[in-house]
Protein backbone atom coordinates (compact mmCIF):
# COMPACT_ATOMS: atom_id res chain seq x y z
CA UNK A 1 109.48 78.25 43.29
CA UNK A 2 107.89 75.51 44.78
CA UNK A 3 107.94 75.75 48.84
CA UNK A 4 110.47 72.87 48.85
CA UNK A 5 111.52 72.82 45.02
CA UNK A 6 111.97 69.42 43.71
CA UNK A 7 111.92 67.67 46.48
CA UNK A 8 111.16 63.69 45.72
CA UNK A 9 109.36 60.93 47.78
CA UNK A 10 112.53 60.13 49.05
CA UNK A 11 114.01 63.82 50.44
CA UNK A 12 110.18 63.70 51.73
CA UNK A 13 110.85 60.66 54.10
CA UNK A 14 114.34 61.98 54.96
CA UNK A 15 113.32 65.74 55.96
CA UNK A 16 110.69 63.81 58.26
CA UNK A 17 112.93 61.79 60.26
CA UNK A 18 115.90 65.00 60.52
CA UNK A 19 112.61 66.64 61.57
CA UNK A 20 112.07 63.88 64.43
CA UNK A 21 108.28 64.36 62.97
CA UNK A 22 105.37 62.34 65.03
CA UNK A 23 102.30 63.27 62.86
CA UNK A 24 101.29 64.88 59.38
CA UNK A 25 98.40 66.45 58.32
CA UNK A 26 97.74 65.05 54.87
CA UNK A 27 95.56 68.15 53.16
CA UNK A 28 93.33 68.19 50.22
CA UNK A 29 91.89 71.91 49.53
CA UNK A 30 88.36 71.57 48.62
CA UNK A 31 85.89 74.24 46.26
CA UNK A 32 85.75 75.98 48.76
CA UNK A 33 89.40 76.52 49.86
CA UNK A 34 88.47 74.49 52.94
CA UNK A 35 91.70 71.92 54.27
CA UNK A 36 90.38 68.56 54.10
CA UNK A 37 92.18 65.09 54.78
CA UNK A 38 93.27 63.31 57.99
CA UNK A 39 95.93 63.25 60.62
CA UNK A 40 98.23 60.11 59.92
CA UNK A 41 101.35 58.99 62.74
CA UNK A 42 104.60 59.05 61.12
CA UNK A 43 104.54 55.20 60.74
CA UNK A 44 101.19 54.91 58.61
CA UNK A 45 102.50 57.78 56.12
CA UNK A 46 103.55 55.68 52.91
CA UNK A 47 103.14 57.36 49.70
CA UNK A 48 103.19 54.30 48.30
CA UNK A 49 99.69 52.71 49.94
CA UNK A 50 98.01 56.32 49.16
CA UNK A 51 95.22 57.43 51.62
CA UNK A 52 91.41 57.31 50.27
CA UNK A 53 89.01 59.84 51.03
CA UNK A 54 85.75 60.06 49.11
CA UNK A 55 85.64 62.02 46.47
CA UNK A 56 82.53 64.03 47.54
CA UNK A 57 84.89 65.41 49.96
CA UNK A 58 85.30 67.96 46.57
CA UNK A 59 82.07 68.68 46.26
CA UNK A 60 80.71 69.98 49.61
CA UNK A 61 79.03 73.14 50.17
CA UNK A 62 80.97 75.51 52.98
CA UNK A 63 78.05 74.12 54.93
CA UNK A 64 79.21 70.77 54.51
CA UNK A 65 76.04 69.65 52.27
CA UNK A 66 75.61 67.97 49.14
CA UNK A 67 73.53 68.83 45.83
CA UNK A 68 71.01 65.70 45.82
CA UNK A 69 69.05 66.36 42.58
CA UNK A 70 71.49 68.08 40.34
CA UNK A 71 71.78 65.82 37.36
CA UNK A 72 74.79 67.63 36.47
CA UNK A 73 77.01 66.99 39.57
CA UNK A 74 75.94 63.75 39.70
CA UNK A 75 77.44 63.16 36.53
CA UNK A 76 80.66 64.15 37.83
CA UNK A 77 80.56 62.72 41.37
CA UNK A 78 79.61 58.68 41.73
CA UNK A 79 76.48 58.28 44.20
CA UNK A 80 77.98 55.39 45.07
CA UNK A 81 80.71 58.06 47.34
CA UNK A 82 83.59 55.77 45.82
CA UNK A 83 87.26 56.71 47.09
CA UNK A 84 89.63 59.44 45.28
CA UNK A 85 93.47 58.31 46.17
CA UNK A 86 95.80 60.60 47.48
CA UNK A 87 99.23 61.10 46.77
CA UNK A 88 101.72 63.48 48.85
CA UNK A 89 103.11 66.57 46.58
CA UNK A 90 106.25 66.00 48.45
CA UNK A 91 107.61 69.77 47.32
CA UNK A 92 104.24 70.77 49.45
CA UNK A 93 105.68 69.66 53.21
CA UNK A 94 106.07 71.40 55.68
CA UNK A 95 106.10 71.91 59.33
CA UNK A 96 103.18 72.95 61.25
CA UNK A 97 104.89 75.86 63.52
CA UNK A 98 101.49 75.96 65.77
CA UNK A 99 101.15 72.05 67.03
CA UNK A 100 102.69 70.81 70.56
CA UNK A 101 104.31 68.37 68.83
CA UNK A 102 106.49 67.79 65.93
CA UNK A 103 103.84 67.69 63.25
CA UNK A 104 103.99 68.12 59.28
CA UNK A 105 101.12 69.04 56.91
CA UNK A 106 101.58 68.19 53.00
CA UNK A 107 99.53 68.72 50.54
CA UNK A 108 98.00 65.96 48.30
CA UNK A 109 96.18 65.80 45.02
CA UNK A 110 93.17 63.53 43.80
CA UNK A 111 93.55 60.72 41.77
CA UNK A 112 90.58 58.29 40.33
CA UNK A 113 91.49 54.45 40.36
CA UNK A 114 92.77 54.33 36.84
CA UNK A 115 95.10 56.84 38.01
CA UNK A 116 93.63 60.36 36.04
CA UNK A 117 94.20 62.97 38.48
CA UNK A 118 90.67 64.49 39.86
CA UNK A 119 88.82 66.83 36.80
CA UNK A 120 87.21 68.94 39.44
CA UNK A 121 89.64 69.54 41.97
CA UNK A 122 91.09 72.92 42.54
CA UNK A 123 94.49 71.84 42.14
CA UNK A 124 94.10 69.71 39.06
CA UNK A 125 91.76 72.74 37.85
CA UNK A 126 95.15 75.49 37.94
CA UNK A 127 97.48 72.51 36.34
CA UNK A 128 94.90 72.64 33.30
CA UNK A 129 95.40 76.02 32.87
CA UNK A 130 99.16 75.91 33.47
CA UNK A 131 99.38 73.50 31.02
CA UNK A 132 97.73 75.37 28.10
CA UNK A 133 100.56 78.27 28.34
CA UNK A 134 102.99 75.37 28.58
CA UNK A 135 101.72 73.68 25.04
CA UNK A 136 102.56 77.74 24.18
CA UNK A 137 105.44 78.59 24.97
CA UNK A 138 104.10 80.18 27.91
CA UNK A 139 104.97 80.57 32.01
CA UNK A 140 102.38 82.63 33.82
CA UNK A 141 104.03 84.43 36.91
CA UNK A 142 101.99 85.75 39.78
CA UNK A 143 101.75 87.96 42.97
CA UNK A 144 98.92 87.61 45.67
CA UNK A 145 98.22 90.65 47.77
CA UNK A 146 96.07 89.38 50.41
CA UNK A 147 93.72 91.74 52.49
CA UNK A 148 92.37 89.82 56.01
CA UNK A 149 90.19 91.46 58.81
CA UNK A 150 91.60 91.21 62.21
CA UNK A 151 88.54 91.26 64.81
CA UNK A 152 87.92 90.39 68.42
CA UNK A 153 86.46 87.38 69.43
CA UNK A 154 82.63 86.59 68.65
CA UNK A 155 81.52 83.51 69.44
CA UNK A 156 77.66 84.66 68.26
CA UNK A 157 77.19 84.60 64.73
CA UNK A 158 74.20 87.09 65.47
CA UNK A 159 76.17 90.04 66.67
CA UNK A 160 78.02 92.16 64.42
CA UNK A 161 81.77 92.18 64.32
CA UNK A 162 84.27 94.29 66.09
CA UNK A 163 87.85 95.45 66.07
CA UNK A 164 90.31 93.09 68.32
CA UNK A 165 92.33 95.24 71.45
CA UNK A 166 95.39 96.04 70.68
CA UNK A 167 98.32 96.76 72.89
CA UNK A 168 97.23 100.02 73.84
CA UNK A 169 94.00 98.72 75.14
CA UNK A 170 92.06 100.16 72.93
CA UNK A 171 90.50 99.16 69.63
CA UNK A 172 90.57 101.73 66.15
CA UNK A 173 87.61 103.69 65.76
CA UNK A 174 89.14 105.52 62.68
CA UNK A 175 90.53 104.73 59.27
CA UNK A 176 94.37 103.96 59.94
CA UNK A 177 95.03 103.15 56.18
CA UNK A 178 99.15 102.24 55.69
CA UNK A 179 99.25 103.60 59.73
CA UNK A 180 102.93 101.94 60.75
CA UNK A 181 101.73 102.66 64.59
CA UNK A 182 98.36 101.09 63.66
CA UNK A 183 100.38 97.38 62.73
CA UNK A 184 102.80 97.85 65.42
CA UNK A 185 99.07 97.29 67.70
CA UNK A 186 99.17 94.02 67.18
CA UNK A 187 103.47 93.38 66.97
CA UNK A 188 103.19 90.31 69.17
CA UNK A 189 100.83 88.29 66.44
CA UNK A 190 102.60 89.97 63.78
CA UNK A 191 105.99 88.36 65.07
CA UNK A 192 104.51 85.08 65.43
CA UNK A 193 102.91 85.57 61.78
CA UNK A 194 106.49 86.13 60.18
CA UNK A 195 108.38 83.59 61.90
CA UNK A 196 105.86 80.94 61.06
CA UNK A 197 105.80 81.87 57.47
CA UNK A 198 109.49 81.74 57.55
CA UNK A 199 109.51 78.25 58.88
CA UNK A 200 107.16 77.05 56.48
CA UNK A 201 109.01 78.94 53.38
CA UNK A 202 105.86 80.95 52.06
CA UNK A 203 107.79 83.66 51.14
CA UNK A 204 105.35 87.11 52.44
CA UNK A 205 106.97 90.40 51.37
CA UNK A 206 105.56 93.71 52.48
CA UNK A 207 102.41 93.79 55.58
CA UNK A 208 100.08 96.87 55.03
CA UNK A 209 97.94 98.55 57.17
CA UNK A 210 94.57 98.63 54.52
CA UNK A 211 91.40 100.55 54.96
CA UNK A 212 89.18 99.08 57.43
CA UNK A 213 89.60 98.97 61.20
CA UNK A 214 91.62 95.94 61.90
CA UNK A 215 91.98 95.20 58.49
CA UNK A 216 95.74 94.30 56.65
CA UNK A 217 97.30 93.21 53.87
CA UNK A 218 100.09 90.83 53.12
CA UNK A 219 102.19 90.14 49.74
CA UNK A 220 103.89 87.88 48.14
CA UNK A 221 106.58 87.72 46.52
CA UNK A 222 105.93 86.80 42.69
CA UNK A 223 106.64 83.35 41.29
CA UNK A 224 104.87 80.37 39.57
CA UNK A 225 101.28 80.06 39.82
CA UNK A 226 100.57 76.16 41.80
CA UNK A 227 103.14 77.12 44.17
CA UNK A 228 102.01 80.96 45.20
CA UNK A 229 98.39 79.33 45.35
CA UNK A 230 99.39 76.62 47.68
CA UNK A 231 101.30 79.64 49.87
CA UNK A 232 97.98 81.29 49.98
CA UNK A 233 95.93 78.10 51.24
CA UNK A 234 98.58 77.61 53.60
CA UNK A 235 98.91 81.39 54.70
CA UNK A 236 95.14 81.34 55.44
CA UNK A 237 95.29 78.69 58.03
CA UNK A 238 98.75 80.06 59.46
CA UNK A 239 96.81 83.32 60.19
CA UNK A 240 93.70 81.97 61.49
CA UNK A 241 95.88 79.55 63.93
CA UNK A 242 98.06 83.00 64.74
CA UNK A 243 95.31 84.85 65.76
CA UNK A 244 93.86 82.70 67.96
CA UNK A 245 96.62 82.14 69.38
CA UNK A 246 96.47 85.97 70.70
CA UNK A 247 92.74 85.65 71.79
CA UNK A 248 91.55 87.19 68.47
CA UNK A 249 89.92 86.54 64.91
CA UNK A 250 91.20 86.61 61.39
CA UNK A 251 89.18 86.44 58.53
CA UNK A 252 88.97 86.53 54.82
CA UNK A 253 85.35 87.32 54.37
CA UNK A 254 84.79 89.26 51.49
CA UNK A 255 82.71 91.58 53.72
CA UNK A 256 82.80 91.33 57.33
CA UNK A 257 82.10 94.63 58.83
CA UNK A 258 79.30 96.78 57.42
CA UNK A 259 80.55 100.51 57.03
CA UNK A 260 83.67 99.50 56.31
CA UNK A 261 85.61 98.14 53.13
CA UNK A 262 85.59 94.43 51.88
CA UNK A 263 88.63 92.49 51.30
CA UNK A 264 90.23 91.33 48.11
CA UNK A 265 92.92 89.05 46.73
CA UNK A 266 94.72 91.04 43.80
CA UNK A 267 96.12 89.77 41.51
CA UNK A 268 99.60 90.88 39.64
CA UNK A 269 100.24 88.55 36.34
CA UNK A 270 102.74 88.71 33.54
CA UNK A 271 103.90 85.44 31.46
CA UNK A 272 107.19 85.08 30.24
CA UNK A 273 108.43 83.09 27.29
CA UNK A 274 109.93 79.47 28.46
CA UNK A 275 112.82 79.69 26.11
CA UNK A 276 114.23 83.30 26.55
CA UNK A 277 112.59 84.02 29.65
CA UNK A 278 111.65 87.54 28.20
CA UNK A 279 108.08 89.30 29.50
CA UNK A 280 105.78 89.02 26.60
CA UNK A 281 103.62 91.87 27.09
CA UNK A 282 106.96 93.98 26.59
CA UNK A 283 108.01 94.82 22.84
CA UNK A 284 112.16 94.95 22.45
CA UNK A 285 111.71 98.37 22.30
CA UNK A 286 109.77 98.56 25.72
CA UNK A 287 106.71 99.37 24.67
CA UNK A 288 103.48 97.12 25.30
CA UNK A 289 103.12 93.87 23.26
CA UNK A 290 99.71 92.95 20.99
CA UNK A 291 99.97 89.96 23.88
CA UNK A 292 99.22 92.13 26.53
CA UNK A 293 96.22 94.25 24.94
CA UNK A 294 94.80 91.17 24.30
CA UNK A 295 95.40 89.45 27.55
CA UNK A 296 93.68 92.75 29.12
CA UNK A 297 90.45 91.91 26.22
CA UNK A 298 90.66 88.57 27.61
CA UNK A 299 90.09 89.90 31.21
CA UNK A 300 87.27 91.89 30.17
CA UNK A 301 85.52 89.48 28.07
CA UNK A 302 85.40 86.89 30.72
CA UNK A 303 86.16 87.79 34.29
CA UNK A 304 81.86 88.95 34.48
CA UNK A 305 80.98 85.41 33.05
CA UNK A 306 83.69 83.95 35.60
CA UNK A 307 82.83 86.63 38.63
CA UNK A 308 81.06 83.47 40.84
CA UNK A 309 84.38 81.46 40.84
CA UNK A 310 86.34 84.52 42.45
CA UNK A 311 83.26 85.71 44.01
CA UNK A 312 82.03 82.70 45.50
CA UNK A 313 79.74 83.60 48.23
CA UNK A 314 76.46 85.79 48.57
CA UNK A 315 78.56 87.64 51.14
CA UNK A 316 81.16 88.72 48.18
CA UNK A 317 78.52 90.67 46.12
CA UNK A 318 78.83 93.33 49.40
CA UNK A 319 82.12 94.12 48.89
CA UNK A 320 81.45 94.85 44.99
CA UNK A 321 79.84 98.03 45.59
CA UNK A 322 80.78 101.71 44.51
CA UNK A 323 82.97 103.68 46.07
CA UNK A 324 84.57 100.97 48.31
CA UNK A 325 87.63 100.66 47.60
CA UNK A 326 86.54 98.19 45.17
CA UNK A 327 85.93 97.63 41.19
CA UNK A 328 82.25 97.66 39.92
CA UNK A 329 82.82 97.34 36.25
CA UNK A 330 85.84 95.86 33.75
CA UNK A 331 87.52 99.07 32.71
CA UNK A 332 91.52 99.20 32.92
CA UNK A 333 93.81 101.69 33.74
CA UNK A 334 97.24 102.66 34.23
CA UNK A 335 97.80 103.10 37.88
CA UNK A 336 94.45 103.29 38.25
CA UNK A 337 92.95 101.81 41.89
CA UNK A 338 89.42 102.44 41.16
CA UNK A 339 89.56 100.31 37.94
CA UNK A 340 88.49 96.56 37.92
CA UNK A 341 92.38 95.72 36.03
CA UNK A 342 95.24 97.93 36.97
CA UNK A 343 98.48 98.36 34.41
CA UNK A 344 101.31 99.49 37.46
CA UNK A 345 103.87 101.88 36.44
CA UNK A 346 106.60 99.57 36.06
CA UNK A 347 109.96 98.61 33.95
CA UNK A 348 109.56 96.69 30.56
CA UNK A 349 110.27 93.24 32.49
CA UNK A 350 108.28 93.88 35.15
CA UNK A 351 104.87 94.82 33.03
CA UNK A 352 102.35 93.08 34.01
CA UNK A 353 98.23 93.85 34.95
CA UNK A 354 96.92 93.80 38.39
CA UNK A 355 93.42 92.19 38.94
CA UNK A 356 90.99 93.63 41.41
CA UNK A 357 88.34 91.90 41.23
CA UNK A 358 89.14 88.81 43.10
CA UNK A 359 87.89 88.79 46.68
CA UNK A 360 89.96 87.43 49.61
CA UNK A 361 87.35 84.78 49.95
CA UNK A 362 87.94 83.46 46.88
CA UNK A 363 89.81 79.87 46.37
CA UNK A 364 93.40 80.57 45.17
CA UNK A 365 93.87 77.91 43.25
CA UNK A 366 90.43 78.53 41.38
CA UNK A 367 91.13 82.33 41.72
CA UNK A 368 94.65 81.93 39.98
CA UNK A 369 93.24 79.28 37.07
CA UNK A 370 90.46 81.73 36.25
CA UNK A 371 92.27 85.14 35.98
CA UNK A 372 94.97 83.20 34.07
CA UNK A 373 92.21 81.53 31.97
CA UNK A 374 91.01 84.66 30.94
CA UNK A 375 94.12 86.11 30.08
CA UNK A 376 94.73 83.04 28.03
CA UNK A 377 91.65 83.25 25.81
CA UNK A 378 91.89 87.01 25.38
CA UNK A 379 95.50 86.14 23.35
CA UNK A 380 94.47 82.93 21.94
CA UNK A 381 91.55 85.07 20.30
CA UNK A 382 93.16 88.07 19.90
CA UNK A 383 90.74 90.03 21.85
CA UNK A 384 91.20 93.70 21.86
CA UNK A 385 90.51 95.66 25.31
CA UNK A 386 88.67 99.14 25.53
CA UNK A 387 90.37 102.10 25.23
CA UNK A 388 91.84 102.77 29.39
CA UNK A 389 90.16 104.79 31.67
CA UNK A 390 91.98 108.02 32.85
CA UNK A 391 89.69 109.29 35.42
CA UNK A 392 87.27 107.73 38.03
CA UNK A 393 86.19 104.27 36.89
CA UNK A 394 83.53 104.25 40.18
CA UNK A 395 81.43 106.99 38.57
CA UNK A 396 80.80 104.63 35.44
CA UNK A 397 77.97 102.06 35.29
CA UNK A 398 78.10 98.64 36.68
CA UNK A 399 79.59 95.77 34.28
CA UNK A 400 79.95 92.52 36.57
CA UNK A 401 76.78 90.64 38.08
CA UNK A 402 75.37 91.93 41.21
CA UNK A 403 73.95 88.48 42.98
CA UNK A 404 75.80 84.91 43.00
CA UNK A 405 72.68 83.69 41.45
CA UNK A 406 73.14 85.89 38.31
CA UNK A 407 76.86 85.06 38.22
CA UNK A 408 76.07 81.54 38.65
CA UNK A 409 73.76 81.95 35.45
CA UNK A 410 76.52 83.86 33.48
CA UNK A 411 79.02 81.44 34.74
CA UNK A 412 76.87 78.11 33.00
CA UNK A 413 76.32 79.68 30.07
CA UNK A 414 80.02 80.81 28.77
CA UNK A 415 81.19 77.50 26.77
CA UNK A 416 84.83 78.84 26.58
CA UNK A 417 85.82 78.77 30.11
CA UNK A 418 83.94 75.49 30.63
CA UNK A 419 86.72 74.52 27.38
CA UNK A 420 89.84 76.33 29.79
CA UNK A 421 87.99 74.94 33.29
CA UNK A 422 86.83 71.57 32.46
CA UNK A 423 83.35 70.48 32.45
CA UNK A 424 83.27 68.51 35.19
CA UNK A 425 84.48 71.42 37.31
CA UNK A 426 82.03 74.32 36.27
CA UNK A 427 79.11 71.37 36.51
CA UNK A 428 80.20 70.27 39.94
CA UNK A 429 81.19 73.93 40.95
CA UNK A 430 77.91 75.39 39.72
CA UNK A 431 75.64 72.94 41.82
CA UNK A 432 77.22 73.59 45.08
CA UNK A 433 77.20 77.31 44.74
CA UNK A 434 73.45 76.70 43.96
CA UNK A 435 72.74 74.40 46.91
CA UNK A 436 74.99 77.40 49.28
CA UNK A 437 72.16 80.31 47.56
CA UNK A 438 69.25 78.25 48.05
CA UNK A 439 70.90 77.70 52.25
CA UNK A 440 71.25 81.52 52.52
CA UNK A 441 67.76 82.29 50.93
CA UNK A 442 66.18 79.96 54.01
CA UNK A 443 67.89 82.69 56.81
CA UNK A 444 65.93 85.50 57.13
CA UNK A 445 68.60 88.56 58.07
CA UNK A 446 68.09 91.46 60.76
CA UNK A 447 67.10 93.92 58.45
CA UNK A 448 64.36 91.78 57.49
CA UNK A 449 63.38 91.63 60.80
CA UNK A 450 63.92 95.46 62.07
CA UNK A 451 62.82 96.94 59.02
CA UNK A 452 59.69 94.50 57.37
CA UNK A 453 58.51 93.28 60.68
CA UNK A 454 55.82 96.21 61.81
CA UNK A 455 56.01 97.82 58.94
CA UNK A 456 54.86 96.41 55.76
């Protein structure tokens, strides 16, 4: 379900004046999962003009740099920076519950002049996907779970992070995991949280207290995969916006706090047949289908070669460590947490697989296309998965790259997911994750300095 389901150009221009809206926020998620665009008055807002950006707005480190000597990406990008056009998804708007004034934010996709939508953006990326189970038969359905660090203030990037105050005064200094007292800390930001999200439609189920100090996790509820990742772009900022609203932090960092556990963005995924709306990894007799074994091969096979587009930073390699509440290798499992693809004990609709691999800092459209692109190969090619894992999947040897850079190299060599992805994309994608290593490399760390310094 869409967050206003087919809502036309039309409804769009009538919910804005019932709205008495001033301003919108015209968005464009970038590579990164970043909100790009510009802030139009109500009167300048005509989807039929469009509003140009250019298009190496898409193709921007986090930094906000640009690959200058990758003949690859500049393949894909003009170095003349010509215009992309933009054109409102009008099923995308919303209000924004934060701003003083009446103010909507919509999402837009990229189109080139001749009217092709954008190769290489995220959104574009996930309808490619989409579209290969559609020319099947095929409706992927999804459900985020969405771990976030909450953390006080820090306004220097050189001191270590640290758990916000909560309404006792006091921050956690012990593991509260699934705590109920530990949430109701922070009620105040929580209330705002829910009442936004309910304004804006985004549909968040359960809120967990998770591991780390300060650190939670929302759901939501399962549905189609464009719309759950645009709730997930939009969640992000809602948070961020929330918490600073209460004098605090939020962040999806894979890996924010040393000592303490990373944050990831499972996964659930099933896909149903279009015409009878029946779960195809379920047999009629209940058991699982050939479709799901090899949807679960298809995870294995390619999630490692795919691990830098849902691992996308050199900070996400930190949370991929053993014993850390996070998978090191591709084994699956039935309800198995400590395996990198988790079968949930679950009815013969309902069976689906749970990937764990994804970190929260991950791009959910990109996160969504590439879990769903594996899937997608693994039954297109029949792939057949390992036998499951019964016991602890930590104590087995590591099976996913260790570095961005080696995931980056894993990533340009696998031909079938640049066939799923789109060349353009993995080219463009590739070269900015590149240009973000080669940034990092240049920062010499405090280890460096405390450990290397008078003693080597």
């Amino acid at each position: 379900m869409a967050i206003r389901e087919n809502f036309t150009y039309t409804d769009m221009d009538l919910w804005l004046n019932e709205n008495r809206v001033t301003e919108i926020e015209c968005l464009v998620p970038d590579l990164t999962g970043v909100a790009r665009g510009k802030i139009l008055p109500r009167v300048k807002f005509t989807q039929e003009r469009g509003m140009r950006i250019p298009e190496a707005v898409l193709g921007m480190t986090v930094t906000g740099n640009y690959p200058t000597d990758d003949v690859a990406y500049d393949r894909a990008i003009s170095n003349t920076d010509r215009d992309m056009i933009l054109r409102a998804d009008p099923t995308t708007i919303t209000m924004v519950p934060w701003a003083a004034d009446p103010t909507a934010q919509v999402i837009h996709d990229c189109y080139f002049a001749d009217g092709a939508l954008v190769d290489f953006a995220p959104r574009t990326v996930l309808r490619r996907v989409l579209k290969l189970y559609a020319d099947k038969g095929w409706q992927p359905v999804v459900a985020p779970e969405l771990e976030f660090y909450l953390t006080a203030k820090n306004a220097d990037p050189d001191l270590p992070l640290k758990a916000p105050i909560g309404r006792s005064g006091r921050a956690e200094t012990s593991r509260q995991v699934y705590s109920i007292d530990a949430v109701n800390e922070f009620d105040p930001l929580f209330e705002d949280i829910y009442d936004y999200c309910d304004l804006m439609g985004l549909d968040v189920d359960t809120l967990i207290h998770e591991i780390g100090a300060g650190q939670m996790e929302i759901n939501f509820l399962h549905g189609e995969p464009l719309s759950l990742a645009d709730k997930v772009f939009f969640f992000k900022r809602t948070l961020r916006e929330a918490a600073l609203k209460h004098d605090m932090y939020a962040t999806f960092m894979a890996k924010p706090m040393a000592g303490e556990p990373g944050s990831a963005m499972h996964v659930h995924q099933s896909v149903t047949d279009i015409k009878t709306g029946k779960n195809i990894f379920s047999n009629d007799d209940g058991s699982p289908s050939q479709l799901f074994k090899h949807y679960i091969g298809g995870l294995q096979r390619y999630m490692p070669p795919a691990l830098a587009i849902v691992a996308p930073y050199v900070n996400s390699y930190r949370r991929l460590v053993r014993h850390t509440a996070a998978p090191i290798n591709i084994q699956w499992g039935v309800d198995n947490r400590t395996v990198g693809f988790r079968v949930p004990e679950s009815g013969v609709q309902d069976r689906r697989v749970e990937n764990r691999i994804i970190g929260a800092d991950a791009n959910p459209y990109l996160a969504l296309a590439v879990t769903l692109a594996c899937g997608y190969l693994g039954m297109t090619e029949q792939l057949e998965p390992t036998q499951a894992t019964t016991g602890s999947a930590y104590e087995l040897r590591y099976e996913l790259p260790q570095s961005l850079s080696e995931a980056l190299s894993a990533l340009r060599r696998e031909d079938k997911l640049r066939f799923v992805l789109g060349d353009r994309f993995i080219d463009v994608y590739a070269a900015i994750k590149d240009l973000e290593y080669q940034e990092f490399m240049t920062v010499i760390s405090p280890w460096e300095r405390e450990h290397l310094l008078l003693h080597v």
